[in-house]
N, C-alpha and C. Protein backbone atom coordinates (compact mmCIF):
# COMPACT_ATOMS: atom_id res chain seq x y z
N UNK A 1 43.94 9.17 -12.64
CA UNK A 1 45.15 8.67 -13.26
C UNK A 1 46.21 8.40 -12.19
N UNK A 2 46.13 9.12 -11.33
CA UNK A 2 47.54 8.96 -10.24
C UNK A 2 47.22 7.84 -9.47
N UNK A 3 45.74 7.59 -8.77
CA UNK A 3 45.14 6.26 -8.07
C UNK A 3 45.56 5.54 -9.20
N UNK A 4 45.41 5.16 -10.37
CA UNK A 4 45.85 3.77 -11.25
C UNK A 4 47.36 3.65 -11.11
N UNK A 5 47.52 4.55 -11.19
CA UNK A 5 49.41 4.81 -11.07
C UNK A 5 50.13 4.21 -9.63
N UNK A 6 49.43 4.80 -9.03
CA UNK A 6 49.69 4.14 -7.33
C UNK A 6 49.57 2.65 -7.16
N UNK A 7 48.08 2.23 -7.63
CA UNK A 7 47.96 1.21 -7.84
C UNK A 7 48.49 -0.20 -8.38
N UNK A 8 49.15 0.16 -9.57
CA UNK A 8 49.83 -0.04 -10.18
C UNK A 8 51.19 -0.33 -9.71
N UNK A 9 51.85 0.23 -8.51
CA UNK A 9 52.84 0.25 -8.55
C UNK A 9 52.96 -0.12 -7.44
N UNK A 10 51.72 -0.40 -6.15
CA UNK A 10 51.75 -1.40 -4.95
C UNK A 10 51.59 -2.97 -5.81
N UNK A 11 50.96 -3.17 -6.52
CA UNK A 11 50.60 -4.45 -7.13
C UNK A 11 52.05 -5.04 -8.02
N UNK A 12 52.85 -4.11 -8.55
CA UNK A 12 53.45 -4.63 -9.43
C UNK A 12 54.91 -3.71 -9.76
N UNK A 13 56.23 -4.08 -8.98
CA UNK A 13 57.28 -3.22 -8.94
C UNK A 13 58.18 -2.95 -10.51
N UNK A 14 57.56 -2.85 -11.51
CA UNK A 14 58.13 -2.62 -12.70
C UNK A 14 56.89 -2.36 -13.17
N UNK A 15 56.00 -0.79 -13.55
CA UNK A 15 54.53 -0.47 -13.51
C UNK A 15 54.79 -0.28 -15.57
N UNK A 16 54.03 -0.20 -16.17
CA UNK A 16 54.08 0.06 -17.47
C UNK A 16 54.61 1.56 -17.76
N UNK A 17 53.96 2.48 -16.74
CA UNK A 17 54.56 3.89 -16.75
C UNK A 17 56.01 4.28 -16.64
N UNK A 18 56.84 2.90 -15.39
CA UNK A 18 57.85 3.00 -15.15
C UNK A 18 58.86 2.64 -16.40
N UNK A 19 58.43 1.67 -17.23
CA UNK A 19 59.28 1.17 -18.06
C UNK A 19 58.64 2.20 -18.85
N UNK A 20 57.75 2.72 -19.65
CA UNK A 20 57.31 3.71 -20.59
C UNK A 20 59.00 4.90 -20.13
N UNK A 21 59.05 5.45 -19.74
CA UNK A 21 59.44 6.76 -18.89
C UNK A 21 60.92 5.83 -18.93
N UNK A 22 61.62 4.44 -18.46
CA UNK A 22 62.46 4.35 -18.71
C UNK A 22 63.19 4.07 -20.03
N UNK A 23 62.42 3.95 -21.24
CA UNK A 23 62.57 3.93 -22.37
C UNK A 23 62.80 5.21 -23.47
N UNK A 24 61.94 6.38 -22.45
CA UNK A 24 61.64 7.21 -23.50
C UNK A 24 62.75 7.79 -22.84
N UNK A 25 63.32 7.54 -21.58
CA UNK A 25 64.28 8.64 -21.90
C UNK A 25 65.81 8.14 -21.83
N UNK A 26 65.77 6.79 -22.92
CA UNK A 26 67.08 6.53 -23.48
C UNK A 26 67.07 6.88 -25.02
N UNK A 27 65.72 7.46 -25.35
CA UNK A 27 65.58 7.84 -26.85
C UNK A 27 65.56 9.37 -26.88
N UNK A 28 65.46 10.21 -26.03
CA UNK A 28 65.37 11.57 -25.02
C UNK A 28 66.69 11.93 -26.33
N UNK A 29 67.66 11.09 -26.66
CA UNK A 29 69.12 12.19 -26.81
C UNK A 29 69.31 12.03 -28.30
N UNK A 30 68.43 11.47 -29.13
CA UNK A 30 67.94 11.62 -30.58
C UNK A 30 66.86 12.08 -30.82
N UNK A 31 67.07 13.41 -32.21
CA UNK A 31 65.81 13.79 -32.74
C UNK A 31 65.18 13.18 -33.79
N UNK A 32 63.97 13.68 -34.37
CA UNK A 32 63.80 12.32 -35.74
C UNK A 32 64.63 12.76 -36.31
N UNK A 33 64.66 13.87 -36.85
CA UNK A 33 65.48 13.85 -37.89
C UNK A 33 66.62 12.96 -38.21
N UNK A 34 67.43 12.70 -36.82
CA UNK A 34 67.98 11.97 -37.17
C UNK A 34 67.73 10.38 -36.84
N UNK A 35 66.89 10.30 -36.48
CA UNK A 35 66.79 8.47 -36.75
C UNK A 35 66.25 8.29 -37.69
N UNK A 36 65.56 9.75 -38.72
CA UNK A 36 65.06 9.71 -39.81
C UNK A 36 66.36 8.89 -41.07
N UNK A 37 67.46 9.90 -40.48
CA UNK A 37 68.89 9.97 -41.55
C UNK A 37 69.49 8.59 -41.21
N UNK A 38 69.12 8.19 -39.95
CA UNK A 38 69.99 7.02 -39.70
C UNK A 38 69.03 5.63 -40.09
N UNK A 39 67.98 6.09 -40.36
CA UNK A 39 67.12 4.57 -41.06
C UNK A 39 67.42 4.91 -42.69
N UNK A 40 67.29 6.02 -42.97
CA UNK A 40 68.01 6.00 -44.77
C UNK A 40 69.24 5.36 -44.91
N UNK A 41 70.54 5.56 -43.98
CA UNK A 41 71.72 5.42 -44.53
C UNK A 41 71.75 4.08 -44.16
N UNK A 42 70.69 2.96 -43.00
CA UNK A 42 71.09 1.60 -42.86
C UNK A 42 70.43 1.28 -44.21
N UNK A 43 69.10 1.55 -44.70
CA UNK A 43 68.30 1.30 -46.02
C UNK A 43 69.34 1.41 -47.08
N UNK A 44 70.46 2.46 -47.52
CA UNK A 44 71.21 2.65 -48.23
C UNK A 44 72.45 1.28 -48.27
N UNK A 45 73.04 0.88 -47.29
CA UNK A 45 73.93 -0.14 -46.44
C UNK A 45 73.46 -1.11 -47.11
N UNK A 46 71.81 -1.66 -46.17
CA UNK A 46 71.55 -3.12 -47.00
C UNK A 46 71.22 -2.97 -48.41
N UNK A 47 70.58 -2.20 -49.25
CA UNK A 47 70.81 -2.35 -50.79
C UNK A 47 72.05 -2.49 -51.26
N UNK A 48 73.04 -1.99 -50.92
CA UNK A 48 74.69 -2.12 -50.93
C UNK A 48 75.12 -3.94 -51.13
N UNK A 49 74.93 -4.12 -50.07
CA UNK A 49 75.53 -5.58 -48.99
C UNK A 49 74.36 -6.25 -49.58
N UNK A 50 73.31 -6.56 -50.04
CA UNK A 50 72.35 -7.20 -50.01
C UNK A 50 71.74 -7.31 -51.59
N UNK A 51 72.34 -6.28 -52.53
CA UNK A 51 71.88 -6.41 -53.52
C UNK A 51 73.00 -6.05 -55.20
N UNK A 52 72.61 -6.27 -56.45
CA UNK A 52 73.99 -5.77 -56.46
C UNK A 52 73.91 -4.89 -57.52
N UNK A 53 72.97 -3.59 -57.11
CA UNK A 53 72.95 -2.85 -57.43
C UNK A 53 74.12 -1.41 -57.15
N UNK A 54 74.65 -0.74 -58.27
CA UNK A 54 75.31 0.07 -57.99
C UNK A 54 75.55 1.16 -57.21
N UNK A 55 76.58 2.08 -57.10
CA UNK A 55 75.81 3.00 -56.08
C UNK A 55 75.63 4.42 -56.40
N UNK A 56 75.55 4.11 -57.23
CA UNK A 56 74.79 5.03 -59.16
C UNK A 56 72.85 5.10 -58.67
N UNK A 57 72.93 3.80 -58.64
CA UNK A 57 71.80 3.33 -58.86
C UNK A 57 71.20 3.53 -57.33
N UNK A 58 71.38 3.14 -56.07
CA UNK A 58 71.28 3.40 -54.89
C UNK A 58 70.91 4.81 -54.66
N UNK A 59 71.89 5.18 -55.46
CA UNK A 59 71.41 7.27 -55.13
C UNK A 59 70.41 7.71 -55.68
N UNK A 60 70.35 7.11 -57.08
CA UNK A 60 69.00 7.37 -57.77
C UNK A 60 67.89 7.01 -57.02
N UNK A 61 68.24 5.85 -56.42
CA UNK A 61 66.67 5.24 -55.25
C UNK A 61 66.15 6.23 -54.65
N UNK A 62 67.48 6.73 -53.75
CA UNK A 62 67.39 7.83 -52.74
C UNK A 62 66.87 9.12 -52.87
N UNK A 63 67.50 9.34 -54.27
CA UNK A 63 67.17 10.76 -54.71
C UNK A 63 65.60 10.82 -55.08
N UNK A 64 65.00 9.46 -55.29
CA UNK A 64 64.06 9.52 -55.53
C UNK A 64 62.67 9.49 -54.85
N UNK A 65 63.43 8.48 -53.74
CA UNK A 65 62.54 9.01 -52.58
C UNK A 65 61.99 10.37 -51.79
N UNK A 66 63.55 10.53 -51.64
CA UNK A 66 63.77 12.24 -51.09
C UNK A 66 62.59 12.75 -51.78
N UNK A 67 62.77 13.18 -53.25
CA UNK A 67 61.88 14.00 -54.06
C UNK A 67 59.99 13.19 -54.07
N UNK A 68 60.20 12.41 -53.51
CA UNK A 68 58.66 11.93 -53.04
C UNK A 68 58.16 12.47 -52.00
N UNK A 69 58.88 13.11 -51.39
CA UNK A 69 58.75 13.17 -49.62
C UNK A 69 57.83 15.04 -49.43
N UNK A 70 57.10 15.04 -48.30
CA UNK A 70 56.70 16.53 -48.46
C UNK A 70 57.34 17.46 -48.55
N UNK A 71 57.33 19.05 -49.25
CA UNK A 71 58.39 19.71 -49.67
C UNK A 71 58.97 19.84 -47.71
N UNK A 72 58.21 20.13 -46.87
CA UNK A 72 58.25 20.47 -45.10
C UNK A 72 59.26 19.70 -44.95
N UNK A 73 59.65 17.98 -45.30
CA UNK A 73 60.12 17.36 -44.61
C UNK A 73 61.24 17.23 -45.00
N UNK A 74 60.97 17.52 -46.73
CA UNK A 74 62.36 17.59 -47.79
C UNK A 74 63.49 18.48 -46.61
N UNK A 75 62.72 20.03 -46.86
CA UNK A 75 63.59 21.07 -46.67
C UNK A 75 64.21 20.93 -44.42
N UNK A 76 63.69 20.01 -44.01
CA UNK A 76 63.82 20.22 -43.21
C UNK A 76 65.48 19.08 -42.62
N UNK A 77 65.11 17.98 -43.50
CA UNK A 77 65.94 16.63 -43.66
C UNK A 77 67.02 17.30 -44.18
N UNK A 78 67.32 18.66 -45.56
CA UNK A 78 67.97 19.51 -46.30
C UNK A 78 69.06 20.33 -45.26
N UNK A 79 68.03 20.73 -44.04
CA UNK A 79 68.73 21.51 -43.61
C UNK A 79 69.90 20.91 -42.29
N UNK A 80 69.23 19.62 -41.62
CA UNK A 80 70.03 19.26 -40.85
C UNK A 80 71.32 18.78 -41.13
C-alpha cells in the first residue's frame, strides 16, 4: 500500500489519498448526528418554500418519519 502511495504521488502531485484526507478532514468538525438534523431541517425548509403544505402538516411528516426510524437512532437523534 505505501509503494502505490509513493507511486502515486511521483506520477501525479494531487494523489487520490491526498484529496481523500483533504476532504475528510473538512468534514472532521461534524458528527452525523448532526448532518443527520441538518438534512431533516433543509427537508423540512423545502416542503415549506416548495409546497403548500402547512406546518401542521410538515410536523406530522416529520413526526412520522422520526417514529419510522430504529428505536437506537430515534433515542439517539432524541438525545442530541
Amino acid at each position: 500500500m505505501m509503494l502505490a502511495l509513493e507511486s502515486r504521488e511521483s506520477n501525479d502531485d494531487r494523489s487520490l489519498g491526498e484529496l481523500f484526507l483533504y476532504f475528510s478532514d473538512e468534514m472532521s468538525d461534524i458528527t452525523w448526528m448532526q448532518a443527520f438534523q441538518m438534512l431533516l431541517q433543509m427537508f423540512r425548509t423545502i416542503l415549506a418554500e416548495n409546497t403548500e403544505l402547512s406546518d401542521e402538516k410538515i410536523n406530522e411528516l416529520v413526526d412520522a418519519f422520526m417514529n419510522a426510524l430504529p428505536v437506537l437512532l430515534k433515542t439517539q437523534l432524541l438525545a442530541a
